[in-house]
Protein backbone atom coordinates (compact mmCIF):
# COMPACT_ATOMS: atom_id res chain seq x y z
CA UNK A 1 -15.76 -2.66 22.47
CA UNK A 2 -14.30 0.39 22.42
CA UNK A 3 -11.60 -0.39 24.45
CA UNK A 4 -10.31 -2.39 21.65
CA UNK A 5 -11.51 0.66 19.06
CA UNK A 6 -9.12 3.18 20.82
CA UNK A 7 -6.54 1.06 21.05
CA UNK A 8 -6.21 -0.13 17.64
CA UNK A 9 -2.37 -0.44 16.09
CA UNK A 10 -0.91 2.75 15.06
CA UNK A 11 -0.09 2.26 11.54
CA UNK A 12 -4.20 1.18 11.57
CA UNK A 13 -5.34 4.80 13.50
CA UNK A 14 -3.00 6.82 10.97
CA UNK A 15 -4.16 4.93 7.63
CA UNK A 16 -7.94 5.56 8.91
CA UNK A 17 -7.13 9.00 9.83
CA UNK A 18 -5.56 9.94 6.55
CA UNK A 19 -8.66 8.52 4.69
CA UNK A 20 -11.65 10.02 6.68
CA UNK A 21 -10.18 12.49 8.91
CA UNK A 22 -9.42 12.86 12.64
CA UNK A 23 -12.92 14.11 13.47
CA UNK A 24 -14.79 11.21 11.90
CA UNK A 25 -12.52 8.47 12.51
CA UNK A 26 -12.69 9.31 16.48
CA UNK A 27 -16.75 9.50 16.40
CA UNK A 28 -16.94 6.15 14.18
CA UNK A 29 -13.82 4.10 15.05
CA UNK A 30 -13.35 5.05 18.94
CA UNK A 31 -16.66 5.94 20.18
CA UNK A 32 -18.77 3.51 17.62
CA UNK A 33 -21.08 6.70 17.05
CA UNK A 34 -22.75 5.19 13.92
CA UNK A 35 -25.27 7.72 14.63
CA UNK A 36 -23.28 10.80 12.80
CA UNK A 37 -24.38 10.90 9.32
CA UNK A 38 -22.08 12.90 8.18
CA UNK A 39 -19.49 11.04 8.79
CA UNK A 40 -21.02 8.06 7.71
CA UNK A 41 -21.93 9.39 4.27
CA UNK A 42 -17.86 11.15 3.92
CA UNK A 43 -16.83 7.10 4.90
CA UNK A 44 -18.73 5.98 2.50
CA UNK A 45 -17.85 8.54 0.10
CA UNK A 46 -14.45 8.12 0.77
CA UNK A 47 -14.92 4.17 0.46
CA UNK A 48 -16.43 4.62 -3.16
CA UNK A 49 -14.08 6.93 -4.36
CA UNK A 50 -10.93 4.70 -3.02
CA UNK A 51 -12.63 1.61 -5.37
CA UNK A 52 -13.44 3.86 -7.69
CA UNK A 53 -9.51 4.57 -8.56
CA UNK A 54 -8.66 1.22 -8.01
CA UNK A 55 -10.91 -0.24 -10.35
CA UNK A 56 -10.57 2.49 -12.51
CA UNK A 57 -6.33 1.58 -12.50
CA UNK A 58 -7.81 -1.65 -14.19
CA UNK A 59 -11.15 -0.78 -16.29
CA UNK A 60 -9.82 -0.94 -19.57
CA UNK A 61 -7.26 -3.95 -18.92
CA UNK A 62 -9.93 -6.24 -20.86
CA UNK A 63 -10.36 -3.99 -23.65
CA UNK A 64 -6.65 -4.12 -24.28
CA UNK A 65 -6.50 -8.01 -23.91
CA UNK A 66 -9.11 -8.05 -26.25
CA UNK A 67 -7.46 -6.07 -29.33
CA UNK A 68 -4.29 -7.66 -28.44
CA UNK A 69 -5.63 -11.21 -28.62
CA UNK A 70 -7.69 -10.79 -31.10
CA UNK A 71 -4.87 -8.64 -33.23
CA UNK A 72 -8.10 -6.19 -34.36
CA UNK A 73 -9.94 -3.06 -33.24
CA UNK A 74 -12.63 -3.89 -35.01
CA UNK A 75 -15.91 -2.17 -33.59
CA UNK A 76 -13.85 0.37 -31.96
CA UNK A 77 -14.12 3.85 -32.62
CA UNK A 78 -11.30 6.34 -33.06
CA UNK A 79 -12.84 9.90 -33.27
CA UNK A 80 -14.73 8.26 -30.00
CA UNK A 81 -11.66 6.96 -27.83
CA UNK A 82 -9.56 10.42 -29.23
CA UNK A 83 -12.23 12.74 -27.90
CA UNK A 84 -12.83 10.22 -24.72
CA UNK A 85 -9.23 10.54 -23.70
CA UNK A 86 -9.37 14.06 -24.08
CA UNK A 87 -12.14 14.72 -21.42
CA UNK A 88 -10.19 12.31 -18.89
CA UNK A 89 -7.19 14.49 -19.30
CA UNK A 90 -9.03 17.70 -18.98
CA UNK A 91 -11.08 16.41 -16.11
CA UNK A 92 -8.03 14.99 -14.64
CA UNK A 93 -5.94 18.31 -15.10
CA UNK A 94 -8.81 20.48 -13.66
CA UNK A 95 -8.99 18.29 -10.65
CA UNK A 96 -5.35 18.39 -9.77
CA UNK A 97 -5.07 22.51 -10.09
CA UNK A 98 -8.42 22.77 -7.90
CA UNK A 99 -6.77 20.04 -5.29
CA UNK A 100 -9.50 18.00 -5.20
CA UNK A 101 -8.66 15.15 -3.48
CA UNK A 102 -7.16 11.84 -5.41
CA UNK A 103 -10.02 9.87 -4.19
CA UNK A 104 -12.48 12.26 -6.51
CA UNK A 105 -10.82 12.10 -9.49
CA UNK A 106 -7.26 9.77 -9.39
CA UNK A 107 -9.59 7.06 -11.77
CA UNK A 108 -9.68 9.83 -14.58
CA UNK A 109 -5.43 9.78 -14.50
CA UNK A 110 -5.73 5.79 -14.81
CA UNK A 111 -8.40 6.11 -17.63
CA UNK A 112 -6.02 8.66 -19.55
CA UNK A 113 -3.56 6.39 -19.86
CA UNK A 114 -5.21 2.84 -20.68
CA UNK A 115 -6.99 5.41 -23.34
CA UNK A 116 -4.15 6.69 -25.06
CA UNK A 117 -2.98 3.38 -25.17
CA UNK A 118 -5.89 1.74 -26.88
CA UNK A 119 -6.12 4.69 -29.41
CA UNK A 120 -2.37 3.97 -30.25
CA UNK A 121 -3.85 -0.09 -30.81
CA UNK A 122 -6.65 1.37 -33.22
CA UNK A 123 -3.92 3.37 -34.84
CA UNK A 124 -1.53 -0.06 -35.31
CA UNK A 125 -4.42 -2.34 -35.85
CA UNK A 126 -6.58 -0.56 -38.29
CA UNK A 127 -10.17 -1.29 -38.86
CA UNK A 128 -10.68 -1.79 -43.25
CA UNK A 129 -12.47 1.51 -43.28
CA UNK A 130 -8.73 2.93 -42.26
CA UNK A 131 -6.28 0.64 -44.20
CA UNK A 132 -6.48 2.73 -47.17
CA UNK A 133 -4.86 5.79 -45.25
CA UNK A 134 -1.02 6.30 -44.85
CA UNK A 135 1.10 4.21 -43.02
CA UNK A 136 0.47 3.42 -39.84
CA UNK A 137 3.85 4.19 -38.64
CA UNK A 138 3.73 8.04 -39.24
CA UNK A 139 0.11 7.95 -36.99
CA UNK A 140 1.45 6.63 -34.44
CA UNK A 141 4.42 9.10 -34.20
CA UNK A 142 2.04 12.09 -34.71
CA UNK A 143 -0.35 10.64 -32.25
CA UNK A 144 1.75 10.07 -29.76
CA UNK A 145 3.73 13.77 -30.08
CA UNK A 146 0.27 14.88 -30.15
CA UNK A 147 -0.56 13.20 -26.39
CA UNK A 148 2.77 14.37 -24.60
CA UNK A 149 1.87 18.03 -25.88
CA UNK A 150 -1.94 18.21 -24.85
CA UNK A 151 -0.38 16.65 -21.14
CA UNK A 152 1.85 19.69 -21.05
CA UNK A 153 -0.68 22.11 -22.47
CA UNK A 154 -3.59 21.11 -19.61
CA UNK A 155 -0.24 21.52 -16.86
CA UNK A 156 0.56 24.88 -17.90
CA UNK A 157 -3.03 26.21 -18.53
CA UNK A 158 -4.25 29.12 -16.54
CA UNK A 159 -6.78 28.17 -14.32
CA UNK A 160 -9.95 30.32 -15.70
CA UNK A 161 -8.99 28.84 -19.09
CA UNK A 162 -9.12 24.79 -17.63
CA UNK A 163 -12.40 25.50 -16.03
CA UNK A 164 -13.42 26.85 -19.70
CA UNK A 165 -12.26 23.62 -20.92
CA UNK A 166 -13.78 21.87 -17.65
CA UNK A 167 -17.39 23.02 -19.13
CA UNK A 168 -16.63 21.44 -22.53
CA UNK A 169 -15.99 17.85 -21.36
CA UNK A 170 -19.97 18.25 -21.33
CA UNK A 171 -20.34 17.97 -25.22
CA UNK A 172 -16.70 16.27 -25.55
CA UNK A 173 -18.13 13.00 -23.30
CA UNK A 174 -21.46 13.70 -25.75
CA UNK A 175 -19.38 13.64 -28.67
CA UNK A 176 -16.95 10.93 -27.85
CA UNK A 177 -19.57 8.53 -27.02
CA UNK A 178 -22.29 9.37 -30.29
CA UNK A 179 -19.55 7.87 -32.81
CA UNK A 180 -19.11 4.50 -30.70
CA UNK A 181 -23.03 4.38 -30.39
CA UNK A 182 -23.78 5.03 -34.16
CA UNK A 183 -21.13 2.49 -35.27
CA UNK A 184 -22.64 0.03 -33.36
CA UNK A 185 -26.07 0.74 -34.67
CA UNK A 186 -24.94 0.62 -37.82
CA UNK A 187 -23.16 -2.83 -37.93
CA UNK A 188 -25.46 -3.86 -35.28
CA UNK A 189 -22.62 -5.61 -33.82
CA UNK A 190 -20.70 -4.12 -30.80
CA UNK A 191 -17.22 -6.04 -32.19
CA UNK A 192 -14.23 -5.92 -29.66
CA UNK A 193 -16.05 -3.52 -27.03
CA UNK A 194 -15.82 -4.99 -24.07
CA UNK A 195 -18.83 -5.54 -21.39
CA UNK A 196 -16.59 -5.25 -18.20
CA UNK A 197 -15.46 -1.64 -19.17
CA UNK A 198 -18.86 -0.51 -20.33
CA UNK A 199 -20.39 -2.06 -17.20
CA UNK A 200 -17.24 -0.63 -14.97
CA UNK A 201 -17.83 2.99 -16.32
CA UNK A 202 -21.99 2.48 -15.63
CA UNK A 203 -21.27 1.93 -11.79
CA UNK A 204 -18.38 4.29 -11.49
CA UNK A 205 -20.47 7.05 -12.58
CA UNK A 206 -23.16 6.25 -10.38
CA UNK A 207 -20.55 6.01 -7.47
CA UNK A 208 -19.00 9.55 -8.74
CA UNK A 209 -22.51 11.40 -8.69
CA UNK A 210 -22.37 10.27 -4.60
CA UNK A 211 -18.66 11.05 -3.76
CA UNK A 212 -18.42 14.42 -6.14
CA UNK A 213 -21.95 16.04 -4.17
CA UNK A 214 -20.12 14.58 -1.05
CA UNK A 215 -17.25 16.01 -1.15
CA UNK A 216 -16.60 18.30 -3.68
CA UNK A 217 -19.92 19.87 -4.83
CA UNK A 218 -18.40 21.18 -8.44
CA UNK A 219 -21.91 21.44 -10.56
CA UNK A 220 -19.89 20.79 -13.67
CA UNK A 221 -18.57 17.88 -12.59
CA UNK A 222 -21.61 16.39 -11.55
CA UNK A 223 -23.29 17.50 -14.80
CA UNK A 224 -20.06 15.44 -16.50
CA UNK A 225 -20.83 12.46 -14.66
CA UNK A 226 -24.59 12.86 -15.53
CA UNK A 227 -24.26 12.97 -19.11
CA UNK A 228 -21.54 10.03 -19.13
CA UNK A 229 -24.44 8.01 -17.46
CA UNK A 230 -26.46 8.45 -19.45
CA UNK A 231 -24.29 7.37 -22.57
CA UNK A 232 -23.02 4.40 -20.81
CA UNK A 233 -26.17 3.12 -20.48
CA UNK A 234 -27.10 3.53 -24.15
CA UNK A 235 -24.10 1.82 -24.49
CA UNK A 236 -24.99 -1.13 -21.90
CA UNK A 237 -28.56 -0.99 -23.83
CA UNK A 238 -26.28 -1.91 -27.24
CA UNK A 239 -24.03 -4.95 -25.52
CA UNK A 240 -27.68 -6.52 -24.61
CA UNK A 241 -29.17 -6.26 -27.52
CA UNK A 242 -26.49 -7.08 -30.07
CA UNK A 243 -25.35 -9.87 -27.75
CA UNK A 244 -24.32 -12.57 -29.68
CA UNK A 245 -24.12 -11.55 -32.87
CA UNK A 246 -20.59 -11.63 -33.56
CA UNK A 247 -20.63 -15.25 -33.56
CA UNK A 248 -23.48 -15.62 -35.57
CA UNK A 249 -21.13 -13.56 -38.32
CA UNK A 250 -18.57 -15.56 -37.18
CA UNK A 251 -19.86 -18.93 -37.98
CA UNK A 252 -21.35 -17.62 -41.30
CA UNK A 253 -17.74 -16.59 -42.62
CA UNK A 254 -15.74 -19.48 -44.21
CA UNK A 255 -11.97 -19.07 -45.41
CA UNK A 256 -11.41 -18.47 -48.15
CA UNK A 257 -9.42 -21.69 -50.13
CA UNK A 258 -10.47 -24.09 -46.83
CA UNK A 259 -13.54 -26.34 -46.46
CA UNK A 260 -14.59 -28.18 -43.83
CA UNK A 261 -14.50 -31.91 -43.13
CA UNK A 262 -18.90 -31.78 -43.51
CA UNK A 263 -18.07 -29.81 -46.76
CA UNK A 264 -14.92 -32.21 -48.18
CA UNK A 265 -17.18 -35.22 -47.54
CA UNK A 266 -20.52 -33.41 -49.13
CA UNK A 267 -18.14 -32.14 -52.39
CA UNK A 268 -16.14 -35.71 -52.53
CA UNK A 269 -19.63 -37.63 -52.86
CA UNK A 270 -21.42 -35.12 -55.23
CA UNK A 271 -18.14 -35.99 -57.63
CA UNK A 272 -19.02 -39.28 -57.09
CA UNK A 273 -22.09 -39.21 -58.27
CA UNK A 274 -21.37 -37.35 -60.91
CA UNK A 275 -18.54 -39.72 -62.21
CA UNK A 276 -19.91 -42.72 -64.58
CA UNK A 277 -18.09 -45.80 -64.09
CA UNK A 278 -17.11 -47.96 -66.74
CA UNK A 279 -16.52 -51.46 -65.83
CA UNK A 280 -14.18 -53.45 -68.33
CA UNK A 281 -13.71 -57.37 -67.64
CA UNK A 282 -10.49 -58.74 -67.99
CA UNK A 283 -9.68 -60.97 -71.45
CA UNK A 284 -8.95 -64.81 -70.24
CA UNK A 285 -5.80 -65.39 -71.29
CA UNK A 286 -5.46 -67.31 -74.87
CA UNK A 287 -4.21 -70.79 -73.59
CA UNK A 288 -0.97 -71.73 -75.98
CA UNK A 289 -2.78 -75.30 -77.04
CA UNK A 290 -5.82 -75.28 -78.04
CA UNK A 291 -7.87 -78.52 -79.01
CA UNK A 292 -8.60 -79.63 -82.61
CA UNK A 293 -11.92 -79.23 -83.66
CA UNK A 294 -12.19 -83.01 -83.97
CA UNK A 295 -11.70 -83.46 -80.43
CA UNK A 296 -7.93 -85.04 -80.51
CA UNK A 297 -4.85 -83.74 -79.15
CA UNK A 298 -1.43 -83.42 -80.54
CA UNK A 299 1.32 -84.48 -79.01
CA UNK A 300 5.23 -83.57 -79.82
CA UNK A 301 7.31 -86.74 -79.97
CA UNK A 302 10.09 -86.67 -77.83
CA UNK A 303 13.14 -88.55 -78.78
């Protein structure tokens, strides 16, 4: 078997090779040494962190489709996707300068920008608790000036001040996930969020607690990941119990000026009933002869 191992294509030695290393992709690819656990947990590390991004690249694809479709962002947050966005950047920004590698931290880039996105679509598609503010073109011309500068602003950082900000995605992934979680209790109704991407970010930060002890160590990124847990699963914990109840409001609500064909038919025969009906015989026609009352009939003489 390893004959065919160590003699694998070269385009297939150099991809493995540039994903686990040279030392671990000899002692688990050529040799079959399944026995070296640290190898096997960097693979698998590596392996996690690889889906990780790529399913990161697509977590909040649904969530779009969903205000898009829909034309609403109602249930939606914006203090909570602002302050979300924030902490990918930051995270993303601090992992970059520290040259972490991509596979530890490339999901938080992807996240960044789906984010800003959707908080532009809350902006354009106001919930009725925001339709009373300004016009929504202005927002979205301050909000998006105000993304391009915090990108350049987390580029040009020094590093001892993005670490500094590194420790506050602690109470900024608190914060940005508190409004979301009231809002839901409150209307008891989780409205356009959608389960894939609260389910996605439950299992990508139990994947990132593995790969960032693997390979990178950082205690406040692990503490990050920790805390988001923990709020995605309150989160989780809402979609299950307010399951459903979006089309029980749904079904309740009726249009305003347009009934039903159950509600035409019940309204057409309680106007029927109310109606009383008059019924008027029709007068025989007075014939032009009549008979005398002594019984005999006249006759015209024709000449």
């Amino acid at each position: 078997m390893t004959a065919i191992t160590q003699n694998l294509p070269k385009f297939i030695s150099d991809l493995g090779i540039s994903i686990i290393g040279d030392k671990c992709y000899s002692s688990l690819v050529e040799n079959l040494n399944v026995g070296d656990v640290d190898c096997l947990k960097y693979s698998l590390s590596k392996g996690l962190g690889i889906g990780i991004v790529v399913g990161g690249s697509i977590m909040k694809v649904p969530q779009l489709m969903l205000i898009l479709r829909g034309r609403s962002a109602r249930g939606l947050s914006l203090p909570a996707y602002v302050l979300e966005t924030l902490a990918y950047a930051i995270t993303a920004a601090y992992s970059y300068r520290n040259e972490f590698p991509f596979s530890t931290y490339g999901e938080n880039l992807f996240l960044t920008i789906q984010n800003t996105i959707i908080t532009l679509l809350i902006i354009y598609f106001p919930t009725p608790s925001l339709r009373n503010a300004q016009a929504t073109g202005p927002q979205l011309a301050v909000a998006s000036a105000a993304s391009v500068a915090s990108v350049v602003t987390l580029c040009i950082l020094p590093k001892d001040i993005l670490s500094l900000l590194q420790m506050a995605t602690l109470p900024l992934s608190l914060f940005s996930k508190l409004p979301q979680i009231m809002q839901n209790a409150r209307a008891r109704s989780t409205g356009q969020l959608s389960a894939f991407a609260v389910i996605s970010q439950i299992v990508g930060c139990l994947a990132r607690l593995f790969t960032t002890a693997t390979e990178v160590g950082d205690l406040i990124v692990t503490a990050g990941f920790a805390l988001a847990l923990v709020l995605n699963l309150v989160l989780g914990a809402q979609m299950w119990l307010y399951w459903g109840n979006d089309h029980k409001e749904d079904i309740g609500k009726t249009q305003i000026g347009a009934l039903s064909e159950k509600e035409k038919k019940e309204d057409w025969a309680s106007e029927r009933q109310g109606r009383v009906e008059v019924v008027v015989t029709p007068k025989s026609p007075v014939p032009r002869h009549t008979a005398s009352p002594t019984g005999r009939k006249w006759s015209r003489k024709v000449d």
